[in-house]
Protein backbone atom coordinates (compact mmCIF):
# COMPACT_ATOMS: atom_id res chain seq x y z
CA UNK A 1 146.89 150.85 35.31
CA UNK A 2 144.36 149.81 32.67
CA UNK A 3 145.99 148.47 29.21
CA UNK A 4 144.09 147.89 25.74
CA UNK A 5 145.71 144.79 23.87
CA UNK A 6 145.73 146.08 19.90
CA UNK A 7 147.17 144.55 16.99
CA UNK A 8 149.54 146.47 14.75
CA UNK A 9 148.53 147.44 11.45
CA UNK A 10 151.39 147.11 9.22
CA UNK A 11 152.93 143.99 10.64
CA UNK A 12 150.00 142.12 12.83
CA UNK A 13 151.59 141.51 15.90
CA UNK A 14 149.57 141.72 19.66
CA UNK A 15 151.16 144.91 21.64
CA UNK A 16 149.88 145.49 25.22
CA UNK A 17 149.21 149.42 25.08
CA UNK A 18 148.42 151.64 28.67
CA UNK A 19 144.97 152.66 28.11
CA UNK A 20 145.77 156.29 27.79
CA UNK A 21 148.64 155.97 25.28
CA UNK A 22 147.81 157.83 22.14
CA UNK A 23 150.49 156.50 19.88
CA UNK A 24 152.95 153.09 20.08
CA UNK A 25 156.18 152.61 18.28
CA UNK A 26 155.83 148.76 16.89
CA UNK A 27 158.44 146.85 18.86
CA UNK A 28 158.03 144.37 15.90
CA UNK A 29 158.31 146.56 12.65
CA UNK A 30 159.20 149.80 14.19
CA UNK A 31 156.41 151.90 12.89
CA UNK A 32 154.08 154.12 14.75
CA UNK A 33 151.07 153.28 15.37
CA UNK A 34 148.04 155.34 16.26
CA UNK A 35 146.39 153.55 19.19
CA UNK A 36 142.69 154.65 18.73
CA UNK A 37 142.92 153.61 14.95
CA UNK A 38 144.44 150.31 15.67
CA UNK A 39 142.13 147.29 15.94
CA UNK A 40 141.63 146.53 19.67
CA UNK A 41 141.48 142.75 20.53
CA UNK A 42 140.83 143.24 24.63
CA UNK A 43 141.52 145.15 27.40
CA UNK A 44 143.62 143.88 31.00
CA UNK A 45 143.54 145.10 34.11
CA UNK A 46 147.13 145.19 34.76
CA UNK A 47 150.45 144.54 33.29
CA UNK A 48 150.80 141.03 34.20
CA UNK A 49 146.99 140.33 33.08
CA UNK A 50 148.61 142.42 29.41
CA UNK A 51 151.61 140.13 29.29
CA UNK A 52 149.43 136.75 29.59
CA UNK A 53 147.29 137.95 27.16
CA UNK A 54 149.89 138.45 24.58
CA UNK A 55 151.50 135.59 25.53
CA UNK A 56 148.24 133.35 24.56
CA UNK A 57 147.25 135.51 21.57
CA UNK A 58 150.71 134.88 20.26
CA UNK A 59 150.85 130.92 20.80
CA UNK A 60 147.20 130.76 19.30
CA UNK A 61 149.02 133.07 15.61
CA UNK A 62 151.99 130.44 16.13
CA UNK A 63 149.72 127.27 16.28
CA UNK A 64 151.07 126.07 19.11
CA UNK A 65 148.05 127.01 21.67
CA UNK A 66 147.09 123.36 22.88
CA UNK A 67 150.71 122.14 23.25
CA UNK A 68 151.76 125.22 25.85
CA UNK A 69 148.26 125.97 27.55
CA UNK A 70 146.32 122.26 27.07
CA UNK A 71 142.46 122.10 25.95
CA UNK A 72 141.86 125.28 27.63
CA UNK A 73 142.49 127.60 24.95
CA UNK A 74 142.09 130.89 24.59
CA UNK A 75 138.06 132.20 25.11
């Protein structure tokens, strides 16, 4: 299953969305969100692909990208 990485509008967090979803409930700030309105950042291939995905985008909002992943970064 496809999934399409978005980032909420009310709060700003990354949520990993299955590419059909219409609507997601925030897990962050517990509003809904309409997934075709929402500003997508990338699409995965999978689940696991989703979840390290998020996990990067969310180390690169907290600063802390070098320290957990090295030089490599995020592209």
């Amino acid at each position: 299953m496809k999934y399409v990485i978005i980032q909420c509008p009310y709060c700003g967090n990354y949520l990993a969305v299955p590419i059909r979803q219409k609507t997601k409930l925030c897990t962050y700030c517990g509003r809904r969100i309409n997934v075709l309105r929402a500003r997508r950042i990338t699409y995965a291939k999978d689940g696991r692909e989703a979840s390290a995905i998020l996990r990067a985008l969310k180390a690169k909002k907290a600063g802390i990208l070098d320290e957990l992943y090295g030089r490599r970064g995020l592209k």
